[in-house]
Protein backbone atom coordinates (compact mmCIF):
# COMPACT_ATOMS: atom_id res chain seq x y z
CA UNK A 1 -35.74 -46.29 37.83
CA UNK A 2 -32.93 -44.08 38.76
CA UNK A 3 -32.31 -42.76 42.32
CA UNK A 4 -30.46 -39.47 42.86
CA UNK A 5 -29.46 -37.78 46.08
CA UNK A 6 -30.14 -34.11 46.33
CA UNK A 7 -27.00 -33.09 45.66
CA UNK A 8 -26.84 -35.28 42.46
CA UNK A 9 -29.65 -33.65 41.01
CA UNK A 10 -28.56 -30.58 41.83
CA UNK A 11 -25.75 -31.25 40.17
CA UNK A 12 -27.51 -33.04 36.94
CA UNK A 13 -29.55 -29.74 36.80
CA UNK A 14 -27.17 -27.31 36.73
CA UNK A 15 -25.40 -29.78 33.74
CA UNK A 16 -28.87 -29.49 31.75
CA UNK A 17 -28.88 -25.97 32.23
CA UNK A 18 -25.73 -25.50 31.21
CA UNK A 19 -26.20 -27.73 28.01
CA UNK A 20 -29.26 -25.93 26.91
CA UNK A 21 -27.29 -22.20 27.44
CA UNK A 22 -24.35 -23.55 25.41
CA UNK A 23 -26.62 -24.65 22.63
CA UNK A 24 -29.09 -21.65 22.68
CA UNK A 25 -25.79 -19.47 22.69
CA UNK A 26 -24.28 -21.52 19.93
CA UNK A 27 -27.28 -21.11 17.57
CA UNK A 28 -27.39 -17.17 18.66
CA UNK A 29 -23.61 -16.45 17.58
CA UNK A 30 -24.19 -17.95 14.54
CA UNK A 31 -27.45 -15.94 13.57
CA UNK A 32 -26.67 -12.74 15.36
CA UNK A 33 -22.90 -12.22 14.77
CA UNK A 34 -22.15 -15.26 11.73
CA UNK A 35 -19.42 -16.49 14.15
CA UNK A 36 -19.02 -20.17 12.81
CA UNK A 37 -17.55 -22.68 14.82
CA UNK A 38 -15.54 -25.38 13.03
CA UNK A 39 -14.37 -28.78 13.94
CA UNK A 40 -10.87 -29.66 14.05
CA UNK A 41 -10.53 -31.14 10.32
CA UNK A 42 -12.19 -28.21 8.85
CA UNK A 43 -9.52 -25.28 10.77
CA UNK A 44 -6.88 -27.13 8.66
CA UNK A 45 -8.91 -26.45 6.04
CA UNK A 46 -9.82 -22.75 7.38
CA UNK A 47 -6.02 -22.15 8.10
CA UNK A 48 -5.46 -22.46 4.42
CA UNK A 49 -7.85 -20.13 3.51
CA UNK A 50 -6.53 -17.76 5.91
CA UNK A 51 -2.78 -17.94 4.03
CA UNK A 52 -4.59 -17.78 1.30
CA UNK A 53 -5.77 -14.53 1.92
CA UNK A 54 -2.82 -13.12 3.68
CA UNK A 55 -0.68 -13.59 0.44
CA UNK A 56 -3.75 -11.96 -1.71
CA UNK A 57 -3.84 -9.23 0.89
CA UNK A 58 0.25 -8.89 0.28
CA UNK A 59 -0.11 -9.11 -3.26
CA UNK A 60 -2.60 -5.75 -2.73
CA UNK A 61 0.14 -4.37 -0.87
CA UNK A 62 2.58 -4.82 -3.42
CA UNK A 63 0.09 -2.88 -5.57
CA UNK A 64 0.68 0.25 -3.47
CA UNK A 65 4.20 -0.29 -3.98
CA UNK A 66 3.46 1.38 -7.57
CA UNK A 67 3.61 4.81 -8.57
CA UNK A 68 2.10 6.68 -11.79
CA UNK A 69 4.01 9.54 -13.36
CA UNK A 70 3.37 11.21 -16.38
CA UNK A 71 6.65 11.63 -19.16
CA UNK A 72 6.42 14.49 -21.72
CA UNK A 73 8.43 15.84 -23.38
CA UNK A 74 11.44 14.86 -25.93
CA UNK A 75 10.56 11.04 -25.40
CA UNK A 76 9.36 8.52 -27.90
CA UNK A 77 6.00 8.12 -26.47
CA UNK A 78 4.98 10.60 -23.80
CA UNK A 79 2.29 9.26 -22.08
CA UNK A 80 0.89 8.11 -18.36
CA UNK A 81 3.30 5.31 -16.96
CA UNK A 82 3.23 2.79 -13.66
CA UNK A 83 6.61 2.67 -12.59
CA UNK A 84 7.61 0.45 -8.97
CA UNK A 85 8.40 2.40 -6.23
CA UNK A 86 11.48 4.00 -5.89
CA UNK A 87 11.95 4.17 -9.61
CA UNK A 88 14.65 6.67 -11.06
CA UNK A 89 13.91 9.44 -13.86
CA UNK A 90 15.94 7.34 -16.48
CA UNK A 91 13.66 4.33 -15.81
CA UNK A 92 10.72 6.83 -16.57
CA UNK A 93 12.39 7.65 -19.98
CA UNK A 94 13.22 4.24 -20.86
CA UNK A 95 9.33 3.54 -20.01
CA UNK A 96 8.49 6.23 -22.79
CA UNK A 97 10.50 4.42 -24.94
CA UNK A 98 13.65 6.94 -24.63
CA UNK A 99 14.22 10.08 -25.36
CA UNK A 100 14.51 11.74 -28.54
CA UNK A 101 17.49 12.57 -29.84
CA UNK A 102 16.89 16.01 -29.65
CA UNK A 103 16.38 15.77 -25.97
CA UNK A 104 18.40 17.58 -23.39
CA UNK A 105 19.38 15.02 -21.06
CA UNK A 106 21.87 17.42 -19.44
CA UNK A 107 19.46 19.94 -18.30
CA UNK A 108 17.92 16.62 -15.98
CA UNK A 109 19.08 14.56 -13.27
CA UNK A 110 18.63 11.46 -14.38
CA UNK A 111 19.18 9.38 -11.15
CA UNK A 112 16.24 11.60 -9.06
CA UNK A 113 14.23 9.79 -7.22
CA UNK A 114 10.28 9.73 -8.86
CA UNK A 115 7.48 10.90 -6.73
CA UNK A 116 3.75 9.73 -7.66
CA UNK A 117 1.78 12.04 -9.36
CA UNK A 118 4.63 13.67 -10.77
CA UNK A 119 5.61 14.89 -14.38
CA UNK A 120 8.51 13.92 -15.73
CA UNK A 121 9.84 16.71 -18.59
CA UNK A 122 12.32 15.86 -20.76
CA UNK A 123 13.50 19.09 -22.46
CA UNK A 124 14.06 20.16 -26.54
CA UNK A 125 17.67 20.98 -26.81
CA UNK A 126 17.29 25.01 -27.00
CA UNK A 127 14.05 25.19 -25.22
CA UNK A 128 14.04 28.14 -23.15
CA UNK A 129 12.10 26.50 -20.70
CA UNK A 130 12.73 26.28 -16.92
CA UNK A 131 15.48 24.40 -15.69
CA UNK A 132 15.15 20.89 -13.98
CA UNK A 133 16.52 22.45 -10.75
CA UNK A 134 13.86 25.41 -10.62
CA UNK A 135 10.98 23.01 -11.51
CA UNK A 136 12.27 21.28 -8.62
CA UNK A 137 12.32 24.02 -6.25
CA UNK A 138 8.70 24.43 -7.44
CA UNK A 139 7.64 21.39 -5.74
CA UNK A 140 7.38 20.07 -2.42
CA UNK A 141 10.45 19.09 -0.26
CA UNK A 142 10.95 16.10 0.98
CA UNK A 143 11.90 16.88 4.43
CA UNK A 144 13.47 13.34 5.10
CA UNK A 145 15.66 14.17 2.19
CA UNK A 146 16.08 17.23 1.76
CA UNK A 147 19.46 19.40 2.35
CA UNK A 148 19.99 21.78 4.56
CA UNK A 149 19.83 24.34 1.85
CA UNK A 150 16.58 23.09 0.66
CA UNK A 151 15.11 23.43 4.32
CA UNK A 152 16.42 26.88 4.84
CA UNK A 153 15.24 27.83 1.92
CA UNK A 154 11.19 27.39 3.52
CA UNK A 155 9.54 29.91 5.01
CA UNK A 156 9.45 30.48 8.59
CA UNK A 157 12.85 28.67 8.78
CA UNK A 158 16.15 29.97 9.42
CA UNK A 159 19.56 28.74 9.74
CA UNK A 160 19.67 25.36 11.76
């Protein structure tokens, strides 16, 4: 029927042989690892899965972008909030509804920064409670933000 040289059979062999490899290790990577291979209609497809979950997997990062405090105090409803990121004290009271008006707003800063995991007090006027500065100095220090007052004022450091 068909006539081949030596070195066309050769050739035609090491074709088959590559055929059947590809194939076996086609139907391998899809048992052993669930690699998938996809034709060129279905990547489009694919692709838009795949933006699809990179704006889901954003949307979780703009989860973490949240931050819980806790307001007592002389607010209207102390309680557990979710506040974004980078939210001030005042938008912690405003979250609790405001503050009383009984409440010391004078003894706060108003504009600090909020930390999660971190109480905000709003003080009686005449408690004889701690100041907002000392319940401050309680905490941690930032030591992006801090002063050099605030750093000095660790120990084990000295003037810098």
């Amino acid at each position: 029927m068909f006539s081949f040289s030596p070195r066309e059979q050769k050739i035609l062999l090491i074709f088959a042989v590559l055929l059947i490899a590809g194939f076996f290790l086609r139907s391998g990577l899809q048992e052993t690892w669930g690699i998938e291979f996809i034709s060129r209609d279905q990547h489009v497809t694919e692709e838009g899965n795949l933006l699809q979950n990179e704006s889901e997997s954003r949307s979780g990062a703009e989860k973490q972008l949240e931050i819980v405090v806790h307001v007592a105090g002389a607010v209207k409803a102390p309680g557990v909030y979710t506040l974004e990121e980078g939210a001030r004290y005042y938008q912690a009271v405003e979250k609790a509804g405001g503050a009383l008006p009984e409440a010391d707003l004078d003894r706060i800063n108003l504009a600090r920064p909020l930390v999660d995991g971190e109480q905000v007090y709003i003080p009686f006027t005449g408690d004889e409670g701690p100041s907002a500065a000392a319940l401050e100095s309680e905490g941690k220090i930032n030591l992006n933000s801090a002063s050099i007052l605030e750093l000095q004022s660790l120990p084990g450091i000295g003037e810098v």
